[in-house]
PDB file of N, CA and C in Angstrom:
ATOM      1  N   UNK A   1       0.803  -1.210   0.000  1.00  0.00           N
ATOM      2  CA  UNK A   1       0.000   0.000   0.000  1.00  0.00           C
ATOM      3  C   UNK A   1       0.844   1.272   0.000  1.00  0.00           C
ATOM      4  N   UNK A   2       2.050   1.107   0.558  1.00  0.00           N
ATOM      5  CA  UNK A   2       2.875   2.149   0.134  1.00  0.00           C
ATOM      6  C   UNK A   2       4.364   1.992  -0.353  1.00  0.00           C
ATOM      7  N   UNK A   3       4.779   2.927  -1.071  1.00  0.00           N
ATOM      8  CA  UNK A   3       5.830   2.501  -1.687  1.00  0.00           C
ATOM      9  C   UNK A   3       7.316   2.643  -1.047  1.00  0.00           C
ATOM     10  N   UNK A   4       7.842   1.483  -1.396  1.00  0.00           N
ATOM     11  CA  UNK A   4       9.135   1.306  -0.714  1.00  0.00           C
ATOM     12  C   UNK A   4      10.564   2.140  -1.013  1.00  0.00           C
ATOM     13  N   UNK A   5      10.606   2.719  -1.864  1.00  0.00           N
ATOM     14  CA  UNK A   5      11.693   4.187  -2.230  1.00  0.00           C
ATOM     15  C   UNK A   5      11.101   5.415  -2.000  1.00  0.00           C
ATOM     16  N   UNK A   6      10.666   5.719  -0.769  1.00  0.00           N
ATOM     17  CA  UNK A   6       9.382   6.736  -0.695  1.00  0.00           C
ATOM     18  C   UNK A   6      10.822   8.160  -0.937  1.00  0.00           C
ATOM     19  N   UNK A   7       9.805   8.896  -1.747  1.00  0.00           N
ATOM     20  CA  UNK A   7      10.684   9.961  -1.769  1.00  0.00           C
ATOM     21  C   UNK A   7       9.649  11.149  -1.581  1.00  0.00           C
ATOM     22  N   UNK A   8      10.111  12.437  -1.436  1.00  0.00           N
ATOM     23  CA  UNK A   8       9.071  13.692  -1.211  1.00  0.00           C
ATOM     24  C   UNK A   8       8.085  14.007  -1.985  1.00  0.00           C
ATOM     25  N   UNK A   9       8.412  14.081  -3.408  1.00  0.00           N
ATOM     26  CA  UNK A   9       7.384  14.313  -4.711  1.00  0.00           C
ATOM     27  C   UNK A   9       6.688  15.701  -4.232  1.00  0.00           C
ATOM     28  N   UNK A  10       7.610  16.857  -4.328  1.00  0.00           N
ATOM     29  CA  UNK A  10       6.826  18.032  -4.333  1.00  0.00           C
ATOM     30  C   UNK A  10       7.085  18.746  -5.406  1.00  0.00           C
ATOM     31  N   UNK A  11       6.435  18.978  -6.435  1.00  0.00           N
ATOM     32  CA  UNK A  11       6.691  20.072  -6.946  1.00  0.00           C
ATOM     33  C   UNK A  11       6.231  21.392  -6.920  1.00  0.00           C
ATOM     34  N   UNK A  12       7.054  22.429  -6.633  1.00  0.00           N
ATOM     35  CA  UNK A  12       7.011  23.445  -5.274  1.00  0.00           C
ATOM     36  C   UNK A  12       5.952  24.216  -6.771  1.00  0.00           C
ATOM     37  N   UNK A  13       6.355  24.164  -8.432  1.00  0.00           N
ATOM     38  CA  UNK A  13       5.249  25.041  -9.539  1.00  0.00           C
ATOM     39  C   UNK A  13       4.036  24.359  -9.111  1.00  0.00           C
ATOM     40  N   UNK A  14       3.374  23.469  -8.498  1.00  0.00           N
ATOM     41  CA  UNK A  14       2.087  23.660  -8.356  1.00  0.00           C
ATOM     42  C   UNK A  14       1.498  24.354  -7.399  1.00  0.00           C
ATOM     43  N   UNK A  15       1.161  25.241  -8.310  1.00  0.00           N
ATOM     44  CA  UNK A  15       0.837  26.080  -7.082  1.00  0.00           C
ATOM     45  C   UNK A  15      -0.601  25.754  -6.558  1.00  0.00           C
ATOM     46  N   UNK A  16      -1.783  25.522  -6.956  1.00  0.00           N
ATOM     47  CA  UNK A  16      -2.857  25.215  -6.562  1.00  0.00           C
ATOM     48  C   UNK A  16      -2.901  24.104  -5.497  1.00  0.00           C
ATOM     49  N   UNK A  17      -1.712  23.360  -5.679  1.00  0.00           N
ATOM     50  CA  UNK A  17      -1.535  22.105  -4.945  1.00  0.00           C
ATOM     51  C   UNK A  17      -0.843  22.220  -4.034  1.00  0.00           C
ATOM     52  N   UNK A  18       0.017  23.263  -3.383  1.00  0.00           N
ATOM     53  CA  UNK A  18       0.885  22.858  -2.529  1.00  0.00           C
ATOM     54  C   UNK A  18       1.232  22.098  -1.134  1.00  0.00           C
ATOM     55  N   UNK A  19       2.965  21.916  -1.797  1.00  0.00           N
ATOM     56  CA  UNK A  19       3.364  20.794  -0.264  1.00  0.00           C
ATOM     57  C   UNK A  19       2.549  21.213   0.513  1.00  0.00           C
ATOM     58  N   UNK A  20       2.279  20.468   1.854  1.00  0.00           N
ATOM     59  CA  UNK A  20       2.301  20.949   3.110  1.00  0.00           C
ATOM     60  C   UNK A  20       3.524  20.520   3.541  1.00  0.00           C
ATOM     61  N   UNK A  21       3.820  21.650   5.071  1.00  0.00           N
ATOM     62  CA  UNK A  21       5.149  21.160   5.880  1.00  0.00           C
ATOM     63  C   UNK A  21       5.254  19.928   6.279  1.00  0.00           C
ATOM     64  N   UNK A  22       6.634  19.025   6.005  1.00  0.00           N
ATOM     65  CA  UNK A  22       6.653  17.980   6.843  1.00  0.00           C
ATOM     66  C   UNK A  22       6.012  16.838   6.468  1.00  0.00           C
ATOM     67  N   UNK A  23       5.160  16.849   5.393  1.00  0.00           N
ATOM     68  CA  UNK A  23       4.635  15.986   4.243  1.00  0.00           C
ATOM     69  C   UNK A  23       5.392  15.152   2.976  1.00  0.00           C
ATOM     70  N   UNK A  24       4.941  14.184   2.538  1.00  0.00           N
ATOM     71  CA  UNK A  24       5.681  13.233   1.865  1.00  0.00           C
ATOM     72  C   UNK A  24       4.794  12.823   0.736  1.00  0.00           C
ATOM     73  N   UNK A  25       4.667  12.752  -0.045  1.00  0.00           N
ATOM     74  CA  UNK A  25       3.580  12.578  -1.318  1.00  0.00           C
ATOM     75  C   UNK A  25       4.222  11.215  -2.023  1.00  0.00           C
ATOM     76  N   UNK A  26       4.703  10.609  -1.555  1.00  0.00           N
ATOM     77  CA  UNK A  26       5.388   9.415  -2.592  1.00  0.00           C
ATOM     78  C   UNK A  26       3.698   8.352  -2.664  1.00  0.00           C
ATOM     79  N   UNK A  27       4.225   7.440  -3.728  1.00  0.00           N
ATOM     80  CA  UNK A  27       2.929   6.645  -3.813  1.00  0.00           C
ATOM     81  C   UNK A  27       2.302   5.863  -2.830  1.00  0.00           C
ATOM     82  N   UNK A  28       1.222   5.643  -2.944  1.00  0.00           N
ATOM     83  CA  UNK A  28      -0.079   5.333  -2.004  1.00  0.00           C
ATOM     84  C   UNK A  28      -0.866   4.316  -2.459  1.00  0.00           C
ATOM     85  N   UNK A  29      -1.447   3.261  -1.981  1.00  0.00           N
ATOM     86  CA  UNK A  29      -2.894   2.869  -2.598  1.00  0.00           C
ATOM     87  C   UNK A  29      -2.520   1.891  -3.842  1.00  0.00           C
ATOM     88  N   UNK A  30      -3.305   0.967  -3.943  1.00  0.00           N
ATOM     89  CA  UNK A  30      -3.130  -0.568  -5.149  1.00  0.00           C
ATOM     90  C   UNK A  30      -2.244   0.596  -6.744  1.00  0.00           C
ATOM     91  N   UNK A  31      -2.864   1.761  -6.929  1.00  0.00           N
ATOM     92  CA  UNK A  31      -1.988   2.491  -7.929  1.00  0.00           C
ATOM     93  C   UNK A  31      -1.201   3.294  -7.754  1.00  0.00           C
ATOM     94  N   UNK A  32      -1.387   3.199  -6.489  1.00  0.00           N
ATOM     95  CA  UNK A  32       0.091   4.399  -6.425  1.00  0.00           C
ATOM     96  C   UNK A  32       0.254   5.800  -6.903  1.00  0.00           C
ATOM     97  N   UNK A  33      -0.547   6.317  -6.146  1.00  0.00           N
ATOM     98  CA  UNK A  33      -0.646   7.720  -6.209  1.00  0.00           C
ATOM     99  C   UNK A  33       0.813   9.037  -5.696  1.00  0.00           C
ATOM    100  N   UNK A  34       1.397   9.363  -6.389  1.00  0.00           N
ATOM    101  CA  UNK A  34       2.058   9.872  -6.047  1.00  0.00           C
ATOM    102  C   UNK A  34       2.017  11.104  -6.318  1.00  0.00           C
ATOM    103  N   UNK A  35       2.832  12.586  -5.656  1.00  0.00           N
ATOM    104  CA  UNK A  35       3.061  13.909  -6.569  1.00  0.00           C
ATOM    105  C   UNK A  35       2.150  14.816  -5.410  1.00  0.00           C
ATOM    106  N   UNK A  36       2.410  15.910  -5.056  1.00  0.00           N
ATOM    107  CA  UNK A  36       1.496  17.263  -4.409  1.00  0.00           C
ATOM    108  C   UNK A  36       0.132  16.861  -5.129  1.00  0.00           C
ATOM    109  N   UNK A  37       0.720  17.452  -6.232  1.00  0.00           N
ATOM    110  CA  UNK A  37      -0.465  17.689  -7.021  1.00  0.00           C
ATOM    111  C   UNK A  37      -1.242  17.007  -7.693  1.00  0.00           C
ATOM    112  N   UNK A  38      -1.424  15.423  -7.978  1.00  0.00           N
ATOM    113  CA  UNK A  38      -2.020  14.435  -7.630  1.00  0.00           C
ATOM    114  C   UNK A  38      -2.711  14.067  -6.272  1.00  0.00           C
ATOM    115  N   UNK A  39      -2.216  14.354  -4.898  1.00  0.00           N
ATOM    116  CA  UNK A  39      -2.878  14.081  -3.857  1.00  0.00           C
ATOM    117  C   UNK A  39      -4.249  15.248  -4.104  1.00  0.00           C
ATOM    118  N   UNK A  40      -3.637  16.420  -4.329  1.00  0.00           N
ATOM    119  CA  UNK A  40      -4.296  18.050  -4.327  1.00  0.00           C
ATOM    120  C   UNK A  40      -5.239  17.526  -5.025  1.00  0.00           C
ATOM    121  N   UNK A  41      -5.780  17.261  -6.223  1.00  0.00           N
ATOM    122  CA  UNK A  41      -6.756  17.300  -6.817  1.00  0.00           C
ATOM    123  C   UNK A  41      -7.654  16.142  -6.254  1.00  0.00           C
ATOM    124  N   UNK A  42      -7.114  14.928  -6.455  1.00  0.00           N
ATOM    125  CA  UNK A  42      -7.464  13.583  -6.153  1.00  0.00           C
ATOM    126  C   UNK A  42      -9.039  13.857  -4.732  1.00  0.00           C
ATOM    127  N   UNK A  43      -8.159  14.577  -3.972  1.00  0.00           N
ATOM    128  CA  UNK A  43      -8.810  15.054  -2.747  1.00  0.00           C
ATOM    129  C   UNK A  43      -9.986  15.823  -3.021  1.00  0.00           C
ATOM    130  N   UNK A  44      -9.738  16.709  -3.549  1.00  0.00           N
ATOM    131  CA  UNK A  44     -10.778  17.960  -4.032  1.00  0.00           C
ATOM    132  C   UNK A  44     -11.707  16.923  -4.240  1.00  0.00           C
ATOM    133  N   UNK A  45     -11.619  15.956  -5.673  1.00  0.00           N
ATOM    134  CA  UNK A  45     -12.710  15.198  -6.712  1.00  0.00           C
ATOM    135  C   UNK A  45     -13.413  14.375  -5.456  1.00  0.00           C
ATOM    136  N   UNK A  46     -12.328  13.814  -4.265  1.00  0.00           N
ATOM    137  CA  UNK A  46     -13.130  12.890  -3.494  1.00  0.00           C
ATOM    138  C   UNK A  46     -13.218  13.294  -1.785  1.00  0.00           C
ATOM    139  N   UNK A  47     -13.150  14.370  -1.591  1.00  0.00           N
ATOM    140  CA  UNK A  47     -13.270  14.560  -0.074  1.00  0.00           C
ATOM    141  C   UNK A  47     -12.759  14.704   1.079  1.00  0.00           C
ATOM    142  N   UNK A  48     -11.137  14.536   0.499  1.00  0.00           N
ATOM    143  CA  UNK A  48     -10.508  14.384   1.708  1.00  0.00           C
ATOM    144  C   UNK A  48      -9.582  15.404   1.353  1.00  0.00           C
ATOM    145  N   UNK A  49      -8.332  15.768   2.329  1.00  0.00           N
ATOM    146  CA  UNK A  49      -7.353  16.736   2.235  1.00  0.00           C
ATOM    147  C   UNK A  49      -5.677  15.729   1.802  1.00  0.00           C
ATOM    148  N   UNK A  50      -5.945  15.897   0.833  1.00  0.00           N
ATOM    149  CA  UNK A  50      -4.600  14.954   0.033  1.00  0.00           C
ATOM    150  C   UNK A  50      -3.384  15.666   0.451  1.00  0.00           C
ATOM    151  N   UNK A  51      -3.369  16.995   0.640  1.00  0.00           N
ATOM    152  CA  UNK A  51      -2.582  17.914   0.987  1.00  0.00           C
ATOM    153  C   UNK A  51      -2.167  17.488   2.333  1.00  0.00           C
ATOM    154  N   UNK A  52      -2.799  18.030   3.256  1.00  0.00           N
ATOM    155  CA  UNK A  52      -2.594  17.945   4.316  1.00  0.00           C
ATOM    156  C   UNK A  52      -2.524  16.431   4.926  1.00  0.00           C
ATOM    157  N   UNK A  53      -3.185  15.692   4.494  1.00  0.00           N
ATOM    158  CA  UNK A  53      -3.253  14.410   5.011  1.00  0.00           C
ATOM    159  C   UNK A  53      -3.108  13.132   4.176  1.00  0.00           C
ATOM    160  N   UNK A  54      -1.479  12.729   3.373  1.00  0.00           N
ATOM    161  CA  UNK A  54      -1.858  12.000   2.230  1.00  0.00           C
ATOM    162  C   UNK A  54      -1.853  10.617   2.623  1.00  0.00           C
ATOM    163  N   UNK A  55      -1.224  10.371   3.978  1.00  0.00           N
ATOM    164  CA  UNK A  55      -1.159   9.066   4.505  1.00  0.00           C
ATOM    165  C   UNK A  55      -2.544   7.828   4.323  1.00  0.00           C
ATOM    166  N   UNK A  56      -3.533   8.946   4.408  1.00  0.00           N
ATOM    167  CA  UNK A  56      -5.093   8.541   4.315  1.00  0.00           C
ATOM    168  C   UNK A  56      -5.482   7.618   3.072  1.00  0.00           C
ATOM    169  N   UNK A  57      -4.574   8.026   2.084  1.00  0.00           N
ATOM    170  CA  UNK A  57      -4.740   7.085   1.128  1.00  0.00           C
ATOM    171  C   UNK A  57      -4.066   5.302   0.941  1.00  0.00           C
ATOM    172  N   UNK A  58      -3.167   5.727   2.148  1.00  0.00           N
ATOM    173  CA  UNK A  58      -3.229   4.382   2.405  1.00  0.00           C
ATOM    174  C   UNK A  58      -3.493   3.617   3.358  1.00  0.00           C
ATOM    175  N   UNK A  59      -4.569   4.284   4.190  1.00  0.00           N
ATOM    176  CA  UNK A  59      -5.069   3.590   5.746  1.00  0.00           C
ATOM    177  C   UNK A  59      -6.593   3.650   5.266  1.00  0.00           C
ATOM    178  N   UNK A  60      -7.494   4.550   4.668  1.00  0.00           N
ATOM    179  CA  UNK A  60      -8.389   4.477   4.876  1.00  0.00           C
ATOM    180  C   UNK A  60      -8.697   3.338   3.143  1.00  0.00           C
ATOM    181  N   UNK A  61      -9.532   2.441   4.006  1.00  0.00           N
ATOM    182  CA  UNK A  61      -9.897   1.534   2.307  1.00  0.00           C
ATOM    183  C   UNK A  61     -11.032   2.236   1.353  1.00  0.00           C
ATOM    184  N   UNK A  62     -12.043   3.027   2.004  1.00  0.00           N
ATOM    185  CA  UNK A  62     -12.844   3.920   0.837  1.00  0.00           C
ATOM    186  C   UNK A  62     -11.959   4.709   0.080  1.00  0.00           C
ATOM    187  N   UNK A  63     -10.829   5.551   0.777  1.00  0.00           N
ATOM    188  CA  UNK A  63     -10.473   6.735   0.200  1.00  0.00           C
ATOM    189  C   UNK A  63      -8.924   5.999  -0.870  1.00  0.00           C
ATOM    190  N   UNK A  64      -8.661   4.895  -0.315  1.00  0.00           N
ATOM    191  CA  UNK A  64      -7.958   3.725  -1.117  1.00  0.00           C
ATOM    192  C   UNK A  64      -8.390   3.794  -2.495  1.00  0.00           C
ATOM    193  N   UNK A  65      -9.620   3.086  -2.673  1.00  0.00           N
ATOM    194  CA  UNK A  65      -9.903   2.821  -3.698  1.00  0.00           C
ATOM    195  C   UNK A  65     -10.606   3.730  -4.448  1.00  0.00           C
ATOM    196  N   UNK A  66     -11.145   5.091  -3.823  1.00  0.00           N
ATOM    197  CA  UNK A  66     -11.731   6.139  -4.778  1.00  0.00           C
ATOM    198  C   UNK A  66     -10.192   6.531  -5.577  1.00  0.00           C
ATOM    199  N   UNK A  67      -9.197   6.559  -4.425  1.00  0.00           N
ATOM    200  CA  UNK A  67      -8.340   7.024  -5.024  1.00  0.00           C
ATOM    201  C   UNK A  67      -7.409   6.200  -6.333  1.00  0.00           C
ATOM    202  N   UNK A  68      -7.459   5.208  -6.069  1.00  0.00           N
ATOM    203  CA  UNK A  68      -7.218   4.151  -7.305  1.00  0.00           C
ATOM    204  C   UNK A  68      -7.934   4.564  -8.548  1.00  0.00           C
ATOM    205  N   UNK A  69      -9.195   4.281  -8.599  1.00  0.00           N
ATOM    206  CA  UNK A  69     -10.367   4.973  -9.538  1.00  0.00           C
ATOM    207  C   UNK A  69     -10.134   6.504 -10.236  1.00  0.00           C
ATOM    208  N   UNK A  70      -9.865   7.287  -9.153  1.00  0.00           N
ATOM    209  CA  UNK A  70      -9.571   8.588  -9.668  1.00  0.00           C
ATOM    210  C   UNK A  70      -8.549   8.664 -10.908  1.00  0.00           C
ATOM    211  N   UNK A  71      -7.636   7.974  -9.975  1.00  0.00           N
ATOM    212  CA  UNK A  71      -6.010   7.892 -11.160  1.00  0.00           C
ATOM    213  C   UNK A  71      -6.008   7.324 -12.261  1.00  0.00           C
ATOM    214  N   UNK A  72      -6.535   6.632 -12.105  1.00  0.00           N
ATOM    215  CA  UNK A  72      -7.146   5.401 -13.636  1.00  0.00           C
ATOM    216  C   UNK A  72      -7.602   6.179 -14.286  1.00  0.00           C
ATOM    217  N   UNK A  73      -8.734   7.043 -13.961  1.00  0.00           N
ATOM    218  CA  UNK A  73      -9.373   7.784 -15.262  1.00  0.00           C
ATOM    219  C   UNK A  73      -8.789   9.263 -15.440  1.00  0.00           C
ATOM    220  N   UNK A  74      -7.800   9.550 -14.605  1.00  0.00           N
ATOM    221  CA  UNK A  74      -7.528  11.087 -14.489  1.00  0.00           C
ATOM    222  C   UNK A  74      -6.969  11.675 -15.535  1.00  0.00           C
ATOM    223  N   UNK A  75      -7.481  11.208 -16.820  1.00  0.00           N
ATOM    224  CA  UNK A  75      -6.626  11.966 -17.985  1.00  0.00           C
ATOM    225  C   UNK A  75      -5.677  12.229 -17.985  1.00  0.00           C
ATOM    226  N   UNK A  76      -4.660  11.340 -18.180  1.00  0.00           N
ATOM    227  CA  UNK A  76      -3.253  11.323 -18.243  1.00  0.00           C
ATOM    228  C   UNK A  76      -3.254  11.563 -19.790  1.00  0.00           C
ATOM    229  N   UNK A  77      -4.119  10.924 -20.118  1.00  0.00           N
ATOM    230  CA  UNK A  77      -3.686  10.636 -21.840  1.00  0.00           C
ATOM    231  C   UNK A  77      -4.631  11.710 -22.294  1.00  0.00           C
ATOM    232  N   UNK A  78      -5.232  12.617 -21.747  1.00  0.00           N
ATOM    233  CA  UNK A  78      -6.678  13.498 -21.841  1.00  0.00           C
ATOM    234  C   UNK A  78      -5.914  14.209 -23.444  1.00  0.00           C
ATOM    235  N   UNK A  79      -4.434  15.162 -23.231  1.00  0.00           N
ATOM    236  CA  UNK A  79      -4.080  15.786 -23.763  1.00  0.00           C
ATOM    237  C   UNK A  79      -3.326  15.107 -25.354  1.00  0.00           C
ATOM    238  N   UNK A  80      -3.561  13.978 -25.437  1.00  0.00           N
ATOM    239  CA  UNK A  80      -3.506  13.464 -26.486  1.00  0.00           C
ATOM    240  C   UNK A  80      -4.336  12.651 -27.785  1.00  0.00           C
ATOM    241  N   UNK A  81      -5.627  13.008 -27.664  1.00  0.00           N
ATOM    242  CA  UNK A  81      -6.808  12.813 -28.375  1.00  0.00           C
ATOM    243  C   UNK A  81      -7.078  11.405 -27.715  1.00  0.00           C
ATOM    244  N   UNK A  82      -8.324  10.517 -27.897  1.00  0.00           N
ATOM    245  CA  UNK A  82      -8.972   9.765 -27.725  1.00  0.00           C
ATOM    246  C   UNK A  82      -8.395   8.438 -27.885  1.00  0.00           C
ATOM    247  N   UNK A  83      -7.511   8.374 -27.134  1.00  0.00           N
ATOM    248  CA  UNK A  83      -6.254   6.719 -27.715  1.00  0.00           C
ATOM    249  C   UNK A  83      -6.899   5.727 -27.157  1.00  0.00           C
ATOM    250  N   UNK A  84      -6.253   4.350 -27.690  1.00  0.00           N
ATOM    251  CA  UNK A  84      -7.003   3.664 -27.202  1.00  0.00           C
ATOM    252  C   UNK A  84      -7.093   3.098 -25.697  1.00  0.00           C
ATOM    253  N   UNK A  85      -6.120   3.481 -25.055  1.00  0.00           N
ATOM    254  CA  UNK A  85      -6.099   3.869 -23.392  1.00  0.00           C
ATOM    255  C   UNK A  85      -7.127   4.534 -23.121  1.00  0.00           C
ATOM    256  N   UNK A  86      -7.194   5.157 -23.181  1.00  0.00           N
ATOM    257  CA  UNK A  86      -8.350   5.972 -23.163  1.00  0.00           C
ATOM    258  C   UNK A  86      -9.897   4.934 -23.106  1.00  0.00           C
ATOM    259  N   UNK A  87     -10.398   4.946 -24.183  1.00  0.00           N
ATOM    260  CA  UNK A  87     -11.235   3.773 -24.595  1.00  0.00           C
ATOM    261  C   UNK A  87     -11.217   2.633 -23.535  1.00  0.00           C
ATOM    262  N   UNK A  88      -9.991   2.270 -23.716  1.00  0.00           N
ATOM    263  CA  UNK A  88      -9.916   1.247 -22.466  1.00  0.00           C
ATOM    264  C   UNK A  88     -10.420   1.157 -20.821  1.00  0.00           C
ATOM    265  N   UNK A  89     -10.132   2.206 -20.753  1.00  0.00           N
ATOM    266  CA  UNK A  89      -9.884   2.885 -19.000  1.00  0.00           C
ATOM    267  C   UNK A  89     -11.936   2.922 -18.584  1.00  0.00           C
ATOM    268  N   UNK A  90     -12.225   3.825 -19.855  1.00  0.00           N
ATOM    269  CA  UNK A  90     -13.647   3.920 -19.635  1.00  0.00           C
ATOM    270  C   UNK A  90     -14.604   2.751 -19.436  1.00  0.00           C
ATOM    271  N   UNK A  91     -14.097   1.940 -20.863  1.00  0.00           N
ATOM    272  CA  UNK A  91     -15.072   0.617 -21.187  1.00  0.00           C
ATOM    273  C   UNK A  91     -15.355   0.099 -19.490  1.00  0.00           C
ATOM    274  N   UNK A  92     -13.905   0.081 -18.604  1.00  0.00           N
ATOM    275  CA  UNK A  92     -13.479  -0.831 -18.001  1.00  0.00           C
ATOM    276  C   UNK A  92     -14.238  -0.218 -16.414  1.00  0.00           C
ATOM    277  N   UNK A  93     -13.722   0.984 -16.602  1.00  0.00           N
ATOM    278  CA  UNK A  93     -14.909   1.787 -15.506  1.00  0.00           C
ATOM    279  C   UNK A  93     -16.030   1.903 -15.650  1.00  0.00           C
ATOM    280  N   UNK A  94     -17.057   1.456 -16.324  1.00  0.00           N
ATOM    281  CA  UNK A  94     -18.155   1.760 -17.176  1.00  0.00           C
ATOM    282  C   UNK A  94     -18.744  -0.172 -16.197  1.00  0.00           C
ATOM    283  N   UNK A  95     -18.024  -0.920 -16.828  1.00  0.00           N
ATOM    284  CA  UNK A  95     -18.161  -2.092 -16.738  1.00  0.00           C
ATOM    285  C   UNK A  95     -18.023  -2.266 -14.969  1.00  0.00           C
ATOM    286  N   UNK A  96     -16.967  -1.980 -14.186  1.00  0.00           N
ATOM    287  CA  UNK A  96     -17.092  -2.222 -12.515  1.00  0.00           C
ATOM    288  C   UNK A  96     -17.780  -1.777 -11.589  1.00  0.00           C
ATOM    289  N   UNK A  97     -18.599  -0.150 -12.617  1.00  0.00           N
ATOM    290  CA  UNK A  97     -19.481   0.764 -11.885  1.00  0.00           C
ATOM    291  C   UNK A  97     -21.053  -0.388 -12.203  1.00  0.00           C
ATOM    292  N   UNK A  98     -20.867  -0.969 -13.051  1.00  0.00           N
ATOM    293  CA  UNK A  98     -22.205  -1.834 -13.298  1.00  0.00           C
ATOM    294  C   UNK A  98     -21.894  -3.369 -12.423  1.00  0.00           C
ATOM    295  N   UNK A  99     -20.781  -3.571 -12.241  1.00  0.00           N
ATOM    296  CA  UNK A  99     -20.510  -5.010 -11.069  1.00  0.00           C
ATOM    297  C   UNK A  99     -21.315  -4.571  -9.702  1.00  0.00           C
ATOM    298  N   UNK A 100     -20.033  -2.808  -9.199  1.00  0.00           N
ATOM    299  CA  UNK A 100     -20.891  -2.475  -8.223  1.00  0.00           C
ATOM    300  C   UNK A 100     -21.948  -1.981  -7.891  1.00  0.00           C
ATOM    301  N   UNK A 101     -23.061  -1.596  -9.034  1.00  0.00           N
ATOM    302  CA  UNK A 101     -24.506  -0.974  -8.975  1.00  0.00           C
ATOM    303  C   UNK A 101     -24.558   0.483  -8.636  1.00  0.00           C
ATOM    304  N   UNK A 102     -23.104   1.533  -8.749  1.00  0.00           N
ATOM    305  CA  UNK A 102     -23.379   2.426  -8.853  1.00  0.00           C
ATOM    306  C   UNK A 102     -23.128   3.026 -10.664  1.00  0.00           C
ATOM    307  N   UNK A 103     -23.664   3.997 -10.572  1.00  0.00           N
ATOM    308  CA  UNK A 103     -23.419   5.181 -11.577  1.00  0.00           C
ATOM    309  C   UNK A 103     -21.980   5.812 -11.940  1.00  0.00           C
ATOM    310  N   UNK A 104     -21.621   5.529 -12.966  1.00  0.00           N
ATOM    311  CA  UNK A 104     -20.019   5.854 -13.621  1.00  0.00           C
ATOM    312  C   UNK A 104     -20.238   7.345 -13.941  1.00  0.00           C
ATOM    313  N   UNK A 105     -21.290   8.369 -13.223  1.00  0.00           N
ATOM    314  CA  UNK A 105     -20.984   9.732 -13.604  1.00  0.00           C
ATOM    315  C   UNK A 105     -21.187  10.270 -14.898  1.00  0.00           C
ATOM    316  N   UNK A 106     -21.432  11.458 -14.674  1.00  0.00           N
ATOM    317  CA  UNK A 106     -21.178  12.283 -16.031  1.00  0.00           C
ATOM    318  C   UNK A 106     -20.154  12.426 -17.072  1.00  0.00           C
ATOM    319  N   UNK A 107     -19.156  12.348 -16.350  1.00  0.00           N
ATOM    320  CA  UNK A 107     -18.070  12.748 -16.607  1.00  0.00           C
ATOM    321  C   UNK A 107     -16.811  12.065 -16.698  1.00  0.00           C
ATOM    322  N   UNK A 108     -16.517  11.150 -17.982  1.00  0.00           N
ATOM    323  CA  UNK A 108     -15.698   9.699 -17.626  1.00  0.00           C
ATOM    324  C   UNK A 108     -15.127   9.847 -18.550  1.00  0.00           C
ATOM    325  N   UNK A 109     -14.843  10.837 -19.688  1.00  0.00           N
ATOM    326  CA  UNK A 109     -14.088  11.311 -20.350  1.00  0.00           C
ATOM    327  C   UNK A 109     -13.100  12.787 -20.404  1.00  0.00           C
ATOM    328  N   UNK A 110     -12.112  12.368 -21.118  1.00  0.00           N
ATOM    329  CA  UNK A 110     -11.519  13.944 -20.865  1.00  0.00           C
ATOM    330  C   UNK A 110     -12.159  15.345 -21.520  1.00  0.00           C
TER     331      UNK A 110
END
């Protein structure tokens, strides 16, 4: 659940995201969330303070696996037209949101 070369992962240009003091952003969670500014948003989309508190992603198992979910679809590839990663990621979220009987959202594309 967390990664074993843990290193700081701040990058001090995000500014919307920033470190907190004394904080460590290395990866987290079955995907491994790493970066300020990956926790920063991740949090915003799901509720918690990634910033201030990124440990959470690997103690708490809801905020675990939203956060897994998040990263999977977080448009990594957004800025490179419709690849087939892309395609993939959705089909596949599309398909586990119907295992678990919720709703895959509005919003499952970049």
């Amino acid at each position: 659940t967390e990664e074993i070369e843990r290193g700081t992962y701040c990058d001090s240009s995000a500014v919307a995201n920033p470190c907190a003091p004394g904080r460590q952003y290395y990866g987290r969670g079955p995907l491994q969330l790493s970066w300020n500014y990956n926790y920063g948003e991740c949090g915003k989309a799901n509720g918690f303070d990634g910033l201030r508190n990124p440990d959470i992603v690997a103690k708490d198992p809801v905020v675990t696996w939203k956060s897994a979910l998040w990263f999977w679809i977080n448009g990594m590839e957004c800025n490179h037209g419709n690849t087939d990663e892309v395609e993939d990621r959705v089909r596949y979220y599309r398909e586990y949101c119907k295992q678990l009987g919720v709703s895959p959202g509005n919003n499952i594309r970049c």
